[in-house]
PDB file of N, CA and C in Angstrom:
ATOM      1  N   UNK A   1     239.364 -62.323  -7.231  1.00  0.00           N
ATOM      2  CA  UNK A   1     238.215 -63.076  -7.704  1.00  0.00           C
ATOM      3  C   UNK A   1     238.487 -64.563  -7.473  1.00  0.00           C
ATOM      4  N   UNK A   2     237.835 -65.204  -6.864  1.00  0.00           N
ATOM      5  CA  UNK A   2     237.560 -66.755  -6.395  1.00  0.00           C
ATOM      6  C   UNK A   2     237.644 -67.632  -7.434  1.00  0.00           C
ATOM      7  N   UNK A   3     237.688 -68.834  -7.674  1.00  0.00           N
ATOM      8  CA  UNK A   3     237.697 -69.608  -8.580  1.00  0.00           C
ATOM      9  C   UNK A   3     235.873 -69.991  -8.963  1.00  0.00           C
ATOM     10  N   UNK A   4     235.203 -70.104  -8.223  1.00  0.00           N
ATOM     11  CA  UNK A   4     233.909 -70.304  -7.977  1.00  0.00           C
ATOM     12  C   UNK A   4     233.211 -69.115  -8.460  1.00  0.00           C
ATOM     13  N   UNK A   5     233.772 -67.670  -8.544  1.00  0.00           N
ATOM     14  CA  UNK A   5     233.004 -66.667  -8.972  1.00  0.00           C
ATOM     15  C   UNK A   5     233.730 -66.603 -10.906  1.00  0.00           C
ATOM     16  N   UNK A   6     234.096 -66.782 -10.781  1.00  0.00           N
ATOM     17  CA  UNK A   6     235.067 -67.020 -12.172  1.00  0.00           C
ATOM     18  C   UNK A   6     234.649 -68.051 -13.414  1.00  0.00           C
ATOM     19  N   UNK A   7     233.872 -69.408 -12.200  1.00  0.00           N
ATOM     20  CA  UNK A   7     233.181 -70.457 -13.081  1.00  0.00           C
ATOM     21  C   UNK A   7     231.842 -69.986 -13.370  1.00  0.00           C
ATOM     22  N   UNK A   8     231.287 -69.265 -12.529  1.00  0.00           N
ATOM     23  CA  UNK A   8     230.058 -68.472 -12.735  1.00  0.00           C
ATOM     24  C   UNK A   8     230.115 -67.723 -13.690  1.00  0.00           C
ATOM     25  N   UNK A   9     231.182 -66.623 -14.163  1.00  0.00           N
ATOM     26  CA  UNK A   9     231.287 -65.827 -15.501  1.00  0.00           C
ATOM     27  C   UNK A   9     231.705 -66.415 -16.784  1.00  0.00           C
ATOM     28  N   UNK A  10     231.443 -68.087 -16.253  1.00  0.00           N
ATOM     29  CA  UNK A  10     232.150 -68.525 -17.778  1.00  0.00           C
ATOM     30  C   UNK A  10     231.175 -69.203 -18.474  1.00  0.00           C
ATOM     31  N   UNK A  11     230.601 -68.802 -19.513  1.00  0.00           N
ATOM     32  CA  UNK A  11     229.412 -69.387 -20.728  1.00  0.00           C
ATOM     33  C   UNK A  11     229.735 -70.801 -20.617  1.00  0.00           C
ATOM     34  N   UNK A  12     230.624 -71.372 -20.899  1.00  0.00           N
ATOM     35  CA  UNK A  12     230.471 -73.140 -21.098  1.00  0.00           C
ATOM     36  C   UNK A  12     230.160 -73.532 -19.515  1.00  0.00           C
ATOM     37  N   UNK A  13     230.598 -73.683 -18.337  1.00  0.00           N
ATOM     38  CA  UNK A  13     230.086 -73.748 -17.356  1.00  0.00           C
ATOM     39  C   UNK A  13     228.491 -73.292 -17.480  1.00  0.00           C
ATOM     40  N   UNK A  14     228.057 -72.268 -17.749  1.00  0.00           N
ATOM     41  CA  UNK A  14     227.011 -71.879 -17.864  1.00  0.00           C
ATOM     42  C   UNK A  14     225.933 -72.660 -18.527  1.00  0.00           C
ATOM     43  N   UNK A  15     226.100 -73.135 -19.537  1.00  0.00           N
ATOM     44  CA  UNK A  15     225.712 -73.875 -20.729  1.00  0.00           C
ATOM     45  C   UNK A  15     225.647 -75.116 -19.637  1.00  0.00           C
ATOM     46  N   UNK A  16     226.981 -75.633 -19.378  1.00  0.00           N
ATOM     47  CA  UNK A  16     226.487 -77.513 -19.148  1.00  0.00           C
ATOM     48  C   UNK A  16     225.757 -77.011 -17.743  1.00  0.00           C
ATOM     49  N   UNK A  17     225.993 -76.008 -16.618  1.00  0.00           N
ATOM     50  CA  UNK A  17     224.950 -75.632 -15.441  1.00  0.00           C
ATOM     51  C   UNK A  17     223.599 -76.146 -16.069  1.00  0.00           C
ATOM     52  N   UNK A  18     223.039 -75.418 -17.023  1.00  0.00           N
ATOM     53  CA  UNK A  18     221.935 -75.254 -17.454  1.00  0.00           C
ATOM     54  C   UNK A  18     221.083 -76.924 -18.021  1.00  0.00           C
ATOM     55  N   UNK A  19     221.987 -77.102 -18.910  1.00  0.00           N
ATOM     56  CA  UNK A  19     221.671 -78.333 -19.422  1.00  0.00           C
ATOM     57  C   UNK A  19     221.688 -79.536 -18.132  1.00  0.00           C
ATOM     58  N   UNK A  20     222.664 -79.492 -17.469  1.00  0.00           N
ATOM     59  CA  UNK A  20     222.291 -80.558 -16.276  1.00  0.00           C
ATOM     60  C   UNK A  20     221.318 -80.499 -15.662  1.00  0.00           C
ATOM     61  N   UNK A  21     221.026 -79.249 -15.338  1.00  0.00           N
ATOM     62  CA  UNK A  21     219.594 -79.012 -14.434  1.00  0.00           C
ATOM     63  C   UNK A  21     218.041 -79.182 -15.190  1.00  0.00           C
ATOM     64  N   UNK A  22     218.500 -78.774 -16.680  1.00  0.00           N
ATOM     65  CA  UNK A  22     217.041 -79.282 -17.309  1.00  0.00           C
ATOM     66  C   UNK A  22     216.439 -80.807 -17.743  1.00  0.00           C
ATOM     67  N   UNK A  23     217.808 -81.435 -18.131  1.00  0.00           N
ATOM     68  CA  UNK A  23     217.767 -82.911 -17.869  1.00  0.00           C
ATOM     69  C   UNK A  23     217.216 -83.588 -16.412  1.00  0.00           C
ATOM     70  N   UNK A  24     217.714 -83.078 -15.506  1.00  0.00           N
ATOM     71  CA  UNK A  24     217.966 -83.845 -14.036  1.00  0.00           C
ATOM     72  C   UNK A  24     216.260 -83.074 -13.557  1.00  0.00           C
ATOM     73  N   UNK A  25     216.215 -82.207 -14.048  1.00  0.00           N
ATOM     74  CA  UNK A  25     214.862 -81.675 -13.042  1.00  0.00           C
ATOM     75  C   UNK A  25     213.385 -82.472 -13.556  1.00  0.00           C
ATOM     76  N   UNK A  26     213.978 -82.836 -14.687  1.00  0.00           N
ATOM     77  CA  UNK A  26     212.964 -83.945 -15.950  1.00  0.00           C
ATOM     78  C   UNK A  26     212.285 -84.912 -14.671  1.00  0.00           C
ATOM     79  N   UNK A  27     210.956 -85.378 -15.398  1.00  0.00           N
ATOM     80  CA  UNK A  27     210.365 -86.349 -13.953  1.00  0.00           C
ATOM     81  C   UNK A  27     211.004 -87.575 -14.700  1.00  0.00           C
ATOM     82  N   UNK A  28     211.322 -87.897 -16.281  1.00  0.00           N
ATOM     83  CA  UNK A  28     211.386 -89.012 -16.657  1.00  0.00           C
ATOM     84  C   UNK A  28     212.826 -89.466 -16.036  1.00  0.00           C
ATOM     85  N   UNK A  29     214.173 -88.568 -16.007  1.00  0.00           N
ATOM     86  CA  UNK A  29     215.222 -89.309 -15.701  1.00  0.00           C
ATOM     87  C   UNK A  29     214.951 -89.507 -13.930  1.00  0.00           C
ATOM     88  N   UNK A  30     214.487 -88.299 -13.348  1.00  0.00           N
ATOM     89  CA  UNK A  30     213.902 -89.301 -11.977  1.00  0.00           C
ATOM     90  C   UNK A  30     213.577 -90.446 -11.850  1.00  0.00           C
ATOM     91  N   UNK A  31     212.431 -90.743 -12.614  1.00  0.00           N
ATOM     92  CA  UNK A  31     211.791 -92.156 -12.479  1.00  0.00           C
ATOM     93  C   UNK A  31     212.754 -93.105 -12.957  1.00  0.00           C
ATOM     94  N   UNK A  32     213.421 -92.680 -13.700  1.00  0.00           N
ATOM     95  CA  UNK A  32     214.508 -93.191 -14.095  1.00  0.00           C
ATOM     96  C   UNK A  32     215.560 -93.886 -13.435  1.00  0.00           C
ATOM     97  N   UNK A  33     216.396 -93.364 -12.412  1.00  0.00           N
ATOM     98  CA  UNK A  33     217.185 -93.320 -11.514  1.00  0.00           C
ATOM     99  C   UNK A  33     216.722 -93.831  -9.814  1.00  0.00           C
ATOM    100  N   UNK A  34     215.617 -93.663 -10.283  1.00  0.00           N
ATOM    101  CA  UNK A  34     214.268 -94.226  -8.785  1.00  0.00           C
ATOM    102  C   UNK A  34     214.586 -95.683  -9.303  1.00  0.00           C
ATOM    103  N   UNK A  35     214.059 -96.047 -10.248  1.00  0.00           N
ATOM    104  CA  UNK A  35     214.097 -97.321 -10.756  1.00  0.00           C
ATOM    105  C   UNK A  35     215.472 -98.399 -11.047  1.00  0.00           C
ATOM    106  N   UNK A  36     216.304 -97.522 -11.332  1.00  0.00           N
ATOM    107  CA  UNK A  36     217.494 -98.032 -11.577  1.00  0.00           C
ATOM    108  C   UNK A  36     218.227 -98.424  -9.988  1.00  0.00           C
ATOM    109  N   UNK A  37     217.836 -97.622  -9.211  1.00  0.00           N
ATOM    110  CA  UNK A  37     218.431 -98.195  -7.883  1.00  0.00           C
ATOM    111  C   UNK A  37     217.654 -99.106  -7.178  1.00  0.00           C
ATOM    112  N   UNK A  38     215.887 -98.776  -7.510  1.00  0.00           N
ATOM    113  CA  UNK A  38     215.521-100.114  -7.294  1.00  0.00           C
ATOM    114  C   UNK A  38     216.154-101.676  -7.728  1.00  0.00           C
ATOM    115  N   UNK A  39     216.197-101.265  -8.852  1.00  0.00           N
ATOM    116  CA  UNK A  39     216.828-102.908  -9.737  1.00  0.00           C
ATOM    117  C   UNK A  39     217.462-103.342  -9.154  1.00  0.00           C
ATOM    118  N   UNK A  40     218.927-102.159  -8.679  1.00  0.00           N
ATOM    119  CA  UNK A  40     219.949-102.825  -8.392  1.00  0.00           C
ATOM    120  C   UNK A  40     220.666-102.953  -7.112  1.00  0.00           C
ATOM    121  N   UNK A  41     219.575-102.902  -6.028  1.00  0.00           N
ATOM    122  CA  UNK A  41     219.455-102.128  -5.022  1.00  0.00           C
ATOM    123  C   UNK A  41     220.829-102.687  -3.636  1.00  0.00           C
ATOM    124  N   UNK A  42     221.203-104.024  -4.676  1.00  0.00           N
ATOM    125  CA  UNK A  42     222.082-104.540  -3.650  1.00  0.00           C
ATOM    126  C   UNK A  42     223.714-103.882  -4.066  1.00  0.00           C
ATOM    127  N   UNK A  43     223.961-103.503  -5.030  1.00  0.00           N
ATOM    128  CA  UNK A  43     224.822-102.452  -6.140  1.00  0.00           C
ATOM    129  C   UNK A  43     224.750-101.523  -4.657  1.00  0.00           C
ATOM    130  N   UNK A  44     223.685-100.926  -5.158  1.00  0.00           N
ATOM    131  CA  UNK A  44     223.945 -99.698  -4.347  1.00  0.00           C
ATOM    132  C   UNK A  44     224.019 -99.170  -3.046  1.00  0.00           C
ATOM    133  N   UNK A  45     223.563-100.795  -2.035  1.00  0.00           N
ATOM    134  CA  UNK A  45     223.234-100.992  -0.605  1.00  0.00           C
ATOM    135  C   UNK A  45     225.195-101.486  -0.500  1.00  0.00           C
ATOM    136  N   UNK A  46     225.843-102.039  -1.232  1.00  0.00           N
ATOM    137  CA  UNK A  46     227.182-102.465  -0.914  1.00  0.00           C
ATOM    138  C   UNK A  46     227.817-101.234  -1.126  1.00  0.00           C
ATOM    139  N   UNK A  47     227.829-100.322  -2.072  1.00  0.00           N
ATOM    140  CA  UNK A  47     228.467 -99.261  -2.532  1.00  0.00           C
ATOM    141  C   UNK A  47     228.518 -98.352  -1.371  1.00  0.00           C
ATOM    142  N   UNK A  48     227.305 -97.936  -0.443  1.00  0.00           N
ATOM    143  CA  UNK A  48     227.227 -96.744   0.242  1.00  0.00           C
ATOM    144  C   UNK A  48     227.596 -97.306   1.688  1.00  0.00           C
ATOM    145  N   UNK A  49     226.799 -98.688   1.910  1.00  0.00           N
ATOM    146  CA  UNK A  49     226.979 -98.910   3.309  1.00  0.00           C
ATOM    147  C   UNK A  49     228.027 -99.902   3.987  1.00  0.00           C
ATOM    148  N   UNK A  50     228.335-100.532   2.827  1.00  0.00           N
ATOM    149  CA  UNK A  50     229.326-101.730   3.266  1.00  0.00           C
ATOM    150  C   UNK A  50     230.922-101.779   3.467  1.00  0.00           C
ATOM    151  N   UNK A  51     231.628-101.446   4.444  1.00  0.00           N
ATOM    152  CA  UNK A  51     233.032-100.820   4.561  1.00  0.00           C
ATOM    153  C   UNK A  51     233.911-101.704   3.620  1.00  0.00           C
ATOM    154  N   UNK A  52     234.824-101.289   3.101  1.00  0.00           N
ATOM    155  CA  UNK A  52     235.546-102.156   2.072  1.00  0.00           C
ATOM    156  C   UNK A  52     236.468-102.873   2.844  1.00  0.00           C
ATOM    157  N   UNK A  53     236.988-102.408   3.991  1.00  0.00           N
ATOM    158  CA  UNK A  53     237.954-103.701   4.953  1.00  0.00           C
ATOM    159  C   UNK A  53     237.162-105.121   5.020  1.00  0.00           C
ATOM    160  N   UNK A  54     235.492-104.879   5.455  1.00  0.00           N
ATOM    161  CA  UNK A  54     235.035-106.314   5.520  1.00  0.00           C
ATOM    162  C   UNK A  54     234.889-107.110   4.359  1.00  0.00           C
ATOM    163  N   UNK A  55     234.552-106.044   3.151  1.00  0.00           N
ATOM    164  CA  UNK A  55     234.793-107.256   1.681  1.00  0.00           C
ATOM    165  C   UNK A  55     236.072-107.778   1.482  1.00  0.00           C
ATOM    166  N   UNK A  56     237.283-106.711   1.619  1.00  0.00           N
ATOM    167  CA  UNK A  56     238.411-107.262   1.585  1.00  0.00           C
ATOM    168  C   UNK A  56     239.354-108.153   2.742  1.00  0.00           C
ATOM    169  N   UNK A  57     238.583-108.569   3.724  1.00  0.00           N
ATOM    170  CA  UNK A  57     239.401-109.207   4.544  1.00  0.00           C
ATOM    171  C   UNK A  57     238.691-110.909   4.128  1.00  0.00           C
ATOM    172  N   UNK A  58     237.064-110.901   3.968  1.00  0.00           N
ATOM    173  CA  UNK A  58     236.470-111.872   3.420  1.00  0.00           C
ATOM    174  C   UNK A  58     236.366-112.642   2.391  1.00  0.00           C
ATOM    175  N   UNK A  59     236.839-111.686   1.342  1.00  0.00           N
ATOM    176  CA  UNK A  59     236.991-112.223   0.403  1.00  0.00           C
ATOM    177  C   UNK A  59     238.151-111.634  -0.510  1.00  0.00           C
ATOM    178  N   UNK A  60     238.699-111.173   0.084  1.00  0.00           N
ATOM    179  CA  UNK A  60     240.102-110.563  -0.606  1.00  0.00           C
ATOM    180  C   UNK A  60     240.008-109.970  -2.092  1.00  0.00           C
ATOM    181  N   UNK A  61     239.167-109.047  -2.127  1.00  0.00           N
ATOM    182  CA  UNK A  61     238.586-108.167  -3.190  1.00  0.00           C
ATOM    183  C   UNK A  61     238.282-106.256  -2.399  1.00  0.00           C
ATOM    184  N   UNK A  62     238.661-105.882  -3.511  1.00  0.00           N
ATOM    185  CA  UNK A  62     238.527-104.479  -3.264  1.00  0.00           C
ATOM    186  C   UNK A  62     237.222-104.219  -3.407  1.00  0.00           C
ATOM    187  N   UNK A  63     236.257-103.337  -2.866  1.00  0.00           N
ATOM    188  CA  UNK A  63     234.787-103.066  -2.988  1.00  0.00           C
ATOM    189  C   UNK A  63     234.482-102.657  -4.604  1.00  0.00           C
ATOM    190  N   UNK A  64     234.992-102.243  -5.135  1.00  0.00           N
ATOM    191  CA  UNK A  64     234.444-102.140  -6.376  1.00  0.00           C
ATOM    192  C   UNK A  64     234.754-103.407  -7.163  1.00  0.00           C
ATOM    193  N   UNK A  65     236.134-103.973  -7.072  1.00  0.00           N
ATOM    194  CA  UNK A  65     236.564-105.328  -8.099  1.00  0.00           C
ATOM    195  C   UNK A  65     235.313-105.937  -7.570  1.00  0.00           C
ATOM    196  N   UNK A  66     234.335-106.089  -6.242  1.00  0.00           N
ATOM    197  CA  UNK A  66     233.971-106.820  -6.099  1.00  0.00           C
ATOM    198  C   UNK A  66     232.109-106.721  -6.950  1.00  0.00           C
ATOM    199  N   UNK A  67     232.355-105.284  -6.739  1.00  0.00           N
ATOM    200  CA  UNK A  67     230.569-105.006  -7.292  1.00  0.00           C
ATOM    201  C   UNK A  67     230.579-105.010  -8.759  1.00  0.00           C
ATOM    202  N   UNK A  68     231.608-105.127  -9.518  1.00  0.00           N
ATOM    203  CA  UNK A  68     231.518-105.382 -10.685  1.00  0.00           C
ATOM    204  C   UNK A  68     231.678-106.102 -11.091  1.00  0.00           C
ATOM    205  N   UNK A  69     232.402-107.793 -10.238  1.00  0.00           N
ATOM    206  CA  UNK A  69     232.705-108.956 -10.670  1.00  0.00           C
ATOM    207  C   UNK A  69     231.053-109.623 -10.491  1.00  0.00           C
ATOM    208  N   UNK A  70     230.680-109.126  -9.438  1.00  0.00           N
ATOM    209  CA  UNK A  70     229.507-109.689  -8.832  1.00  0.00           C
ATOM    210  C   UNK A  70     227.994-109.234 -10.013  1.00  0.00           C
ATOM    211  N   UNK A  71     227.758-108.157  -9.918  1.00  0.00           N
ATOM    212  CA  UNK A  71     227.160-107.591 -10.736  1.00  0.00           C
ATOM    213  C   UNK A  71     226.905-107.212 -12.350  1.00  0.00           C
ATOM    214  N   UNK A  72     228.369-106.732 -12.535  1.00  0.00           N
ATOM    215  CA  UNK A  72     228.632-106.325 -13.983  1.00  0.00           C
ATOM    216  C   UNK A  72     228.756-107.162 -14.866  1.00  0.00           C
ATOM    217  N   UNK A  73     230.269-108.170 -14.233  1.00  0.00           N
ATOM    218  CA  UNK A  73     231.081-108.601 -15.120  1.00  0.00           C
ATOM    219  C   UNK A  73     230.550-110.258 -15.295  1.00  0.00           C
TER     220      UNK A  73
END
């Protein structure tokens, strides 16, 4: 038996399966998460597309020290 068929026979897996999908299938946390990447859209345009050698050769910051100094902090 697989590890993957094993998480399938197990009630708490089962339980948070369930609960993630009824939350997430919600239109409100959609709009939610639509919106939230709107806001922050440069967050999330550095996060996915921007290679971390060019933040760190430019400015000698790791891609995240940098989206959270920039953003967060």
């Amino acid at each position: 038996m697989s590890i993957h068929e094993k998480m399938k026979n197990n009630e708490i897996y089962a339980s948070v399966e369930s609960a993630l999908t009824d939350r997430f299938s919600s239109s409100m946390y959609g709009t939610f998460v639509i919106a939230w990447c709107l806001w922050n859209w440069q967050a999330v345009y550095i996060t996915f597309f921007v290679d971390q050698n060019i933040i760190f050769q430019s400015l000698h910051q790791f891609k995240i020290d940098y989206i959270w100094v920039t953003y967060y902090g």
